[in-house]
N, C-alpha and C. Protein backbone atom coordinates (compact mmCIF):
# COMPACT_ATOMS: atom_id res chain seq x y z
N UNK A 1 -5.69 -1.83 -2.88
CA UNK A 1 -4.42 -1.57 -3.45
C UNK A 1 -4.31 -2.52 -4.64
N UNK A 2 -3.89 -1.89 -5.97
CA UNK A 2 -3.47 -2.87 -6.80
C UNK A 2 -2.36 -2.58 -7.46
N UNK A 3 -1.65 -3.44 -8.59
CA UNK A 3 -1.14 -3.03 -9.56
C UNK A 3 -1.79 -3.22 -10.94
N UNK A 4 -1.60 -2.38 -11.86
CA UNK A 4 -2.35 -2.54 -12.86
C UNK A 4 -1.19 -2.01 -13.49
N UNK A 5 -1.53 -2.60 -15.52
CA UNK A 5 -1.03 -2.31 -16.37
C UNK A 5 -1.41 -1.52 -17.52
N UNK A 6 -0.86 -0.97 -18.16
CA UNK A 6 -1.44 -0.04 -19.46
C UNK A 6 -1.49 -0.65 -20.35
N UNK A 7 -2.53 -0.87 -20.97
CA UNK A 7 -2.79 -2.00 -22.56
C UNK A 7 -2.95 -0.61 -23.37
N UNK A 8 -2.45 -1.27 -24.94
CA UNK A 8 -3.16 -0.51 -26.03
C UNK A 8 -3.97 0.88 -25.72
N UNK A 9 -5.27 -0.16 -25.30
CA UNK A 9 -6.96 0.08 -25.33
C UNK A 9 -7.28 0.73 -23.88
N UNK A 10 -6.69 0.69 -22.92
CA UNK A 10 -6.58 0.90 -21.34
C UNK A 10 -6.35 0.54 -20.36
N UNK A 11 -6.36 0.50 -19.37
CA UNK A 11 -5.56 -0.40 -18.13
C UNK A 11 -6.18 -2.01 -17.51
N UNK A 12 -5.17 -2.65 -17.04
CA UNK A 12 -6.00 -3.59 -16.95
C UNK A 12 -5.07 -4.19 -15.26
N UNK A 13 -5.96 -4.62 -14.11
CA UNK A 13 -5.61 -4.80 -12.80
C UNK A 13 -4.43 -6.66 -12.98
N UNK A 14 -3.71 -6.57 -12.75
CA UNK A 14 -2.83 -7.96 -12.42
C UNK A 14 -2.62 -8.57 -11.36
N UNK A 15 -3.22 -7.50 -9.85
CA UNK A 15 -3.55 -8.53 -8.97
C UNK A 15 -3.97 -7.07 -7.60
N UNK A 16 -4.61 -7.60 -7.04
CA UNK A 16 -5.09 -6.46 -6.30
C UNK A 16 -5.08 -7.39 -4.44
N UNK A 17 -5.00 -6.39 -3.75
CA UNK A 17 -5.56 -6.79 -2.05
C UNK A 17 -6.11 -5.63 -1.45
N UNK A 18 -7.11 -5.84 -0.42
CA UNK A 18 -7.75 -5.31 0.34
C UNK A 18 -6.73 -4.89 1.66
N UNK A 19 -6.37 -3.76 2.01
CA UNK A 19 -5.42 -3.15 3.10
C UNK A 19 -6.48 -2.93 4.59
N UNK A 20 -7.83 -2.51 4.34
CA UNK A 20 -8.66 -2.68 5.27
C UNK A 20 -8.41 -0.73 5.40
N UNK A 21 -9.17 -0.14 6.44
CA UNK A 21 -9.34 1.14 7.04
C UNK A 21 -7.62 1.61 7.43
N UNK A 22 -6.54 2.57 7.75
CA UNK A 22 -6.00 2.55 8.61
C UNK A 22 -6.45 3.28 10.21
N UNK A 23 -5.95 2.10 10.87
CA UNK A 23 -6.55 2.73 12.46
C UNK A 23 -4.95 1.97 13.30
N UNK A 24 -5.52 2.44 14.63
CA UNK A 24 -4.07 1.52 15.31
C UNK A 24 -3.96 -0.11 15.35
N UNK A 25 -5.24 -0.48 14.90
CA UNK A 25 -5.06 -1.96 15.21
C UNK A 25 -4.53 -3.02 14.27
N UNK A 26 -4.40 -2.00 12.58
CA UNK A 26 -4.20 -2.31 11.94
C UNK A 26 -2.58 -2.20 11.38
N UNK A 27 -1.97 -1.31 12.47
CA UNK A 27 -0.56 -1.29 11.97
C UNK A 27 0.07 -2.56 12.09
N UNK A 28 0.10 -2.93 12.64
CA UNK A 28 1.12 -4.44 12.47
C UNK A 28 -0.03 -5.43 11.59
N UNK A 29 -0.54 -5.18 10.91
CA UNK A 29 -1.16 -5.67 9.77
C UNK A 29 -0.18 -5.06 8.08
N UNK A 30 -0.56 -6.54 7.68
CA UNK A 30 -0.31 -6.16 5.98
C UNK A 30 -1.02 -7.25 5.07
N UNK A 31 -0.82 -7.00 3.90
CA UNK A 31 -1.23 -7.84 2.81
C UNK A 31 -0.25 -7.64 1.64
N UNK A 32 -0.14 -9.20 0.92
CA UNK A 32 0.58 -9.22 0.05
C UNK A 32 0.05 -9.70 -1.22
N UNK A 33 0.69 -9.56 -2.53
CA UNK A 33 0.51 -10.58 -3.48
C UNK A 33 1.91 -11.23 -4.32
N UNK A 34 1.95 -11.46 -6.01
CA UNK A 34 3.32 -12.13 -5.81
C UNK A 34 4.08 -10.86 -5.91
N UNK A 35 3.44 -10.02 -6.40
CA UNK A 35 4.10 -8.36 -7.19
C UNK A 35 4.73 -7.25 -5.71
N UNK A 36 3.69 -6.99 -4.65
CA UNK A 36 4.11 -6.23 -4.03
C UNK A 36 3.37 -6.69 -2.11
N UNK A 37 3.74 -5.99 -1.39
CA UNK A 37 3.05 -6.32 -0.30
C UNK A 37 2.71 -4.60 0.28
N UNK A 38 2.04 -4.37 1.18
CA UNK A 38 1.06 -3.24 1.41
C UNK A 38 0.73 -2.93 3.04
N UNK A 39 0.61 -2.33 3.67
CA UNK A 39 0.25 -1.61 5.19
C UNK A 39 -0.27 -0.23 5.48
N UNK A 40 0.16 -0.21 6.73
CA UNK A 40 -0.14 1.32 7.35
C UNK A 40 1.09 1.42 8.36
N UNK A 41 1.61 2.59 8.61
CA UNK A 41 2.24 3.22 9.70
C UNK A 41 1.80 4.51 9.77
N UNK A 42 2.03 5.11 11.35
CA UNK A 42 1.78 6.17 11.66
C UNK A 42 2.53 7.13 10.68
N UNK A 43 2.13 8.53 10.62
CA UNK A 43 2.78 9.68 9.64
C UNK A 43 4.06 10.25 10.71
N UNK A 44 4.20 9.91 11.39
CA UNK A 44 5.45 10.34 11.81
C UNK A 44 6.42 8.54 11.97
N UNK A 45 6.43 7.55 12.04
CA UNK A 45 7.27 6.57 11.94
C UNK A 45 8.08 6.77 11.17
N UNK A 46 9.62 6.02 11.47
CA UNK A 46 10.69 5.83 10.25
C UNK A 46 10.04 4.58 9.88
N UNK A 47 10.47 4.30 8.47
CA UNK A 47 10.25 3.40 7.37
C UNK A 47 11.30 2.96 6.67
N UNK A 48 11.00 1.61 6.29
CA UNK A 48 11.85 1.41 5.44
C UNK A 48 12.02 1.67 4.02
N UNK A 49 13.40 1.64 4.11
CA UNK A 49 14.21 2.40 2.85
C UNK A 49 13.49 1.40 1.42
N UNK A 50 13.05 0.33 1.33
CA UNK A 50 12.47 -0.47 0.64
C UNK A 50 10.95 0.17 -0.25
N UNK A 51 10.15 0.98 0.91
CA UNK A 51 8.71 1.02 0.97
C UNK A 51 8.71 2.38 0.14
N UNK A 52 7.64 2.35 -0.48
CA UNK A 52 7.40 3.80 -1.23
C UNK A 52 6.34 3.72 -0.54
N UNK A 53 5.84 4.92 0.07
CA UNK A 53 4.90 6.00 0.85
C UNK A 53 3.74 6.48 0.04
N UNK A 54 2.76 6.25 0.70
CA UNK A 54 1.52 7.15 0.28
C UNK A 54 0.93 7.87 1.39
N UNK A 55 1.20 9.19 0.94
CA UNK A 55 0.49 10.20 2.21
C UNK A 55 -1.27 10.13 2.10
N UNK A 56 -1.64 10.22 2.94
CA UNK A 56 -3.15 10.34 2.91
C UNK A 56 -3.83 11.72 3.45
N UNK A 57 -4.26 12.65 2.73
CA UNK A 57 -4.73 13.62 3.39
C UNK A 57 -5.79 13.67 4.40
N UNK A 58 -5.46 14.14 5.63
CA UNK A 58 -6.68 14.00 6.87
C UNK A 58 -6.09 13.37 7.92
N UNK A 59 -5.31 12.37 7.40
CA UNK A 59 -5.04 11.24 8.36
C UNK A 59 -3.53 10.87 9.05
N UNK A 60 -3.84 10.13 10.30
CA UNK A 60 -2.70 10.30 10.42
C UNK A 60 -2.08 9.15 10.47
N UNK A 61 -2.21 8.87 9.48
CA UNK A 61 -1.64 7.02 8.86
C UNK A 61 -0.88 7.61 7.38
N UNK A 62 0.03 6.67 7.16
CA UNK A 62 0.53 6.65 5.79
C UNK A 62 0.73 5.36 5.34
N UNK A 63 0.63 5.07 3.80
CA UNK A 63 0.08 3.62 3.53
C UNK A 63 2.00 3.36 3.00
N UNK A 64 2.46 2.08 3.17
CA UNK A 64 3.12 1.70 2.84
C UNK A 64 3.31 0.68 1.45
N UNK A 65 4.35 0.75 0.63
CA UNK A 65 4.03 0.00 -0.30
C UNK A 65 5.47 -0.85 -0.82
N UNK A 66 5.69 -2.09 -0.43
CA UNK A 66 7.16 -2.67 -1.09
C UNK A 66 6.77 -3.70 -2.02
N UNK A 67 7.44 -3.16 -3.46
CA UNK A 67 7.50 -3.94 -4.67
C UNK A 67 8.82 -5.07 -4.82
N UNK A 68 8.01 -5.99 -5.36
CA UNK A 68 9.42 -6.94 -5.38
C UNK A 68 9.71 -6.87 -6.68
């Protein structure tokens, strides 16, 4: 997971983390940096109103994403 920015010339990464596979062992797992922090929940969980969602096709995890 990262965030990156658009230069001029093309994009450039400002800070990135590793989220790992999603599986069950990893839901109460996350990672952060100073920009945003990152997870997994199941595709049917409520979420918070904070988190923007990434569906994953196949799977039945969805990646979570809260920007500060």
């Amino acid at each position: 997971m990262a965030n990156i920015k658009k230069q001029l010339d093309g994009w450039i990464v400002t800070d990135a983390i590793g989220i790992g596979r999603p599986s069950e062992e990893h839901l109460d797992r996350s990672a952060a940096t100073e920009k945003f922090m990152a997870g997994f929940v199941e595709e049917n969980a409520v979420v918070n109103e904070e988190w923007k969602i990434i569906e994953m096709d196949g799977e039945e995890y969805r990646i979570w994403v809260e920007v500060y």
